[in-house]
Structures are given as structure tokens and as C-alpha cells.
Protein backbone atom coordinates (compact mmCIF):
# COMPACT_ATOMS: atom_id res chain seq x y z
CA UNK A 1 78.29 75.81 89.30
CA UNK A 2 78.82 79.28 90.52
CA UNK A 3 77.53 78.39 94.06
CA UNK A 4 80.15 75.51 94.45
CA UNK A 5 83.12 77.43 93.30
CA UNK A 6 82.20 80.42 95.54
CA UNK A 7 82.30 77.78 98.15
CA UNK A 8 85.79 77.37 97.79
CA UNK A 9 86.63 80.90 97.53
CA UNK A 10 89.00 82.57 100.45
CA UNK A 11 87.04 83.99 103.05
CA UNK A 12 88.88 87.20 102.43
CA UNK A 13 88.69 87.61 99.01
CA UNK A 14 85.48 89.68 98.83
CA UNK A 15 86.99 92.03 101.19
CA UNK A 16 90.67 92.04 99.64
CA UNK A 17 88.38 92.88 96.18
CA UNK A 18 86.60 95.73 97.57
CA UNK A 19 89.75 97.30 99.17
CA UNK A 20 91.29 97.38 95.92
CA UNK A 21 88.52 98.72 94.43
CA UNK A 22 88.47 101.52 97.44
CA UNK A 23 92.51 101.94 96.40
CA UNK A 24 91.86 102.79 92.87
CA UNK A 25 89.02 105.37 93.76
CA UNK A 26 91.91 107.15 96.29
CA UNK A 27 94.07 106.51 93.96
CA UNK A 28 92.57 108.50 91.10
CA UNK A 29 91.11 110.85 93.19
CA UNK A 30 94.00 112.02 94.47
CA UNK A 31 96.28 111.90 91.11
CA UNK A 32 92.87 113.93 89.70
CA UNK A 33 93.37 116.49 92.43
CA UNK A 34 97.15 117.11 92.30
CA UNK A 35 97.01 117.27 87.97
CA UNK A 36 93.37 119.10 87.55
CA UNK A 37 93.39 121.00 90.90
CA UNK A 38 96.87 121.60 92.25
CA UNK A 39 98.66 121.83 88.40
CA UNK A 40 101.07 119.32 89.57
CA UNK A 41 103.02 116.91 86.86
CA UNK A 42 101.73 113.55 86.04
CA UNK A 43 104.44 112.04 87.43
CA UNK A 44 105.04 113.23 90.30
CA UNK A 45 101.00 112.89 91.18
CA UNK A 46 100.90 109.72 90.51
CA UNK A 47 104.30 109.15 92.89
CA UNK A 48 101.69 110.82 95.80
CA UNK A 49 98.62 109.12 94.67
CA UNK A 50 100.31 105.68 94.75
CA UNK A 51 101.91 106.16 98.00
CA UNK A 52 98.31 107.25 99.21
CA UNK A 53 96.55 104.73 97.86
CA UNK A 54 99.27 102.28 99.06
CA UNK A 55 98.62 103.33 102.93
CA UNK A 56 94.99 103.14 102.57
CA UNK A 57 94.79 99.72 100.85
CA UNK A 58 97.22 98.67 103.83
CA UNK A 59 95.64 100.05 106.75
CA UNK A 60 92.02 98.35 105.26
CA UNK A 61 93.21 95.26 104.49
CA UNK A 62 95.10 95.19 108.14
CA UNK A 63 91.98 96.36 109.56
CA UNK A 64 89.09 94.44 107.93
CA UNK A 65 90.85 91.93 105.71
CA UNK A 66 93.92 90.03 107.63
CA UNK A 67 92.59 91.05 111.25
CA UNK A 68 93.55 88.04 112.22
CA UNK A 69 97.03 88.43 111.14
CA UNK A 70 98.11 91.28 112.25
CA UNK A 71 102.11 91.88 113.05
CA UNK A 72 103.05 92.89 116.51
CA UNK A 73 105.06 95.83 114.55
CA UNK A 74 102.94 97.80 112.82
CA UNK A 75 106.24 99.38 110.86
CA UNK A 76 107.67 95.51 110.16
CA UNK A 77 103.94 94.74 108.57
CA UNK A 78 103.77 98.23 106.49
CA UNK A 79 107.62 97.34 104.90
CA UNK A 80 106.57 93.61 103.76
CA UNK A 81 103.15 95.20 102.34
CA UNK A 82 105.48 97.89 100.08
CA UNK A 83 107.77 94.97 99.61
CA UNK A 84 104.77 92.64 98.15
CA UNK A 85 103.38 95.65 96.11
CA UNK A 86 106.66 96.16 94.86
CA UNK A 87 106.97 92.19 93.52
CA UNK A 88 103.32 92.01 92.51
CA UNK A 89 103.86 95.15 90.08
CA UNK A 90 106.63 93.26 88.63
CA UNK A 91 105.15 89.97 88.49
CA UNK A 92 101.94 91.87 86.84
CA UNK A 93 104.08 93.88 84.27
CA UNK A 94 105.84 90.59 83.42
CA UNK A 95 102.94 88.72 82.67
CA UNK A 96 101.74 91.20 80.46
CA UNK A 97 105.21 91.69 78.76
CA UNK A 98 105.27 88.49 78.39
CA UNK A 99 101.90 87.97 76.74
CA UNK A 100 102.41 91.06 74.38
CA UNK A 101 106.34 89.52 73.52
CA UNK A 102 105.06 85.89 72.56
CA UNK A 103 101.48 86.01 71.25
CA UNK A 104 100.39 87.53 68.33
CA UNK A 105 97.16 88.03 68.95
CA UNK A 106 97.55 89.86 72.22
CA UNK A 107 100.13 92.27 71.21
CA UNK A 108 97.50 93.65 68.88
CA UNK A 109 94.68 93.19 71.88
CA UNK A 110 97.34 95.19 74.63
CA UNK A 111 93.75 95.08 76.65
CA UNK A 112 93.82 91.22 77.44
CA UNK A 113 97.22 91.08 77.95
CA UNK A 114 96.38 94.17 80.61
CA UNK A 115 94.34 91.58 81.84
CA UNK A 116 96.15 88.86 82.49
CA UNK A 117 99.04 91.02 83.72
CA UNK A 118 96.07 92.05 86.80
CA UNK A 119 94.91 88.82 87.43
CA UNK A 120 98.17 87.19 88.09
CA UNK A 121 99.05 90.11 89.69
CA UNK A 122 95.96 90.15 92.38
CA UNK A 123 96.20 86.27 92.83
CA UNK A 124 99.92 86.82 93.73
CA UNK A 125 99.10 89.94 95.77
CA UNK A 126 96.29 88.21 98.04
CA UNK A 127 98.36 84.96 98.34
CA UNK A 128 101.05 87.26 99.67
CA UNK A 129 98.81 89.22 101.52
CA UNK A 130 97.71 86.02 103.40
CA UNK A 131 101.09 83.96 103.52
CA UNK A 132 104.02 86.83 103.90
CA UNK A 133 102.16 89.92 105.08
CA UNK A 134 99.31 89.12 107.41
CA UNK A 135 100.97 86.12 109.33
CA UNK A 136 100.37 87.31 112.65
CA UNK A 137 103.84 86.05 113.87
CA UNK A 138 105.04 86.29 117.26
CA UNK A 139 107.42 89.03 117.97
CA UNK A 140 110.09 86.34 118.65
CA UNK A 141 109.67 84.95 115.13
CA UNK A 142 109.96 87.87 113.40
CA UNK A 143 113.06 88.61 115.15
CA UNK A 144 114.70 85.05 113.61
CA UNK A 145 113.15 86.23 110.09
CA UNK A 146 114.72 89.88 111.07
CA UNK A 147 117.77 89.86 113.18
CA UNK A 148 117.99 93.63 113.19
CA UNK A 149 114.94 94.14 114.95
């Protein structure tokens, strides 16, 4: 059973999985560095570590990931990425709301509704990654999706 469904698995899906994975090491790294080693606020460290750990997860995935897909403008593919990022946070805070709001049970387990809220939130990340982000458009479409560029 494993073997089929791995069959029908993305092709990039190990590789989107271990570039998240990379993203939260950076991630805490750096928010571990600016709290423990620079005295900086938690906030604002983890305003820095995201944005770190955003860039990294981007330039990987562009990389290594969605090759293939690449944008002629490097800037027009970096502002869909934070744009996706920004939706999938919502869409993975929503589910959990959600969960925690209308079942019992998980509002007293916050730790499966945590995981919910991720899954939905990755599969709507990597679709996105693969459908909105990494389309590898010509410059000529993304001018009709863009008319100020």
C-alpha cells in the first residue's frame, strides 16, 4: 500500500518537505540567536527570523524544487512566494480556529488541531507553489497577469 500511494506522490514533494524542514532549522536558529545571543525581543526576532527563513525556503525551492518553473523576474516570483505564505498562514490558522471553535474534543487537544491547521496549510502551500508561484510564464504573460510591469 505504501509503495502505490508513493507512486502517486508529486515529484517535488520530497524536496518541497525537506526545504521546509531546512526553513524551520533557519528559522529557529536565527530567532535563538537574536533572543539568547543578541537580547533582542521575541517579537521582533521572530519578524527577522521569518523574513530569513522566508528567503531561504524561496531561493531552495526556486533552485532545487520548481527549477523548472522559474519566473523570468526573479522580484515578480519572490512577491507571489510572500503573497502565498501570506494566504497559506491564514488558511493554516483558519483551519485550526476552526477545529478548536467547532469540536470539542480538539479544543481540549489544541495539538491536533495544530495539526490539521499544518497539513492544510502545506497541501495549500505546495499546490501554490506549483500552480501560482513556480509557473515558469513567459515574460509576455506575466505582463497580461501584471500590467504594471
Amino acid at each position: 500500500m505504501p509503495r502505490r500511494l508513493l507512486q502517486h506522490l508529486p515529484a517535488q514533494l520530497p524536496g518541497f518537505l525537506v526545504v521546509g524542514t531546512i526553513g524551520l532549522f533557519v528559522d529557529a536558529a536565527v530567532l535563538a540567536a537574536l533572543v539568547y545571543g543578541l537580547g533582542w525581543g521575541n517579537y521582533e526576532s521572530r519578524a527577522v527570523s521569518f523574513g530569513i527563513a522566508l528567503t531561504v525556503t524561496w531561493l531552495l525551492n526556486r533552485e532545487y524544487v520548481f527549477s523548472a518553473g522559474k519566473l523570468p523576474s526573479a522580484g515578480q516570483e519572490y512577491g507571489r512566494y510572500i503573497a502565498l505564505q501570506c494566504i497559506s498562514m491564514l488558511v493554516n490558522l483558519g483551519v485550526y480556529t476552526l477545529c478548536i471553535a467547532t469540536r470539542e474534543m480538539l479544543a481540549s487537544l489544541p495539538l491536533l488541531a495544530l495539526a490539521a491547521g499544518c497539513a492544510s496549510g502545506l497541501i495549500f502551500n505546495f499546490a501554490g507553489m506549483r500552480y501560482l508561484v513556480f509557473t515558469g510564464e513567459s515574460a509576455a504573460a506575466i505582463q497580461v497577469l501584471d500590467p504594471d510591469q
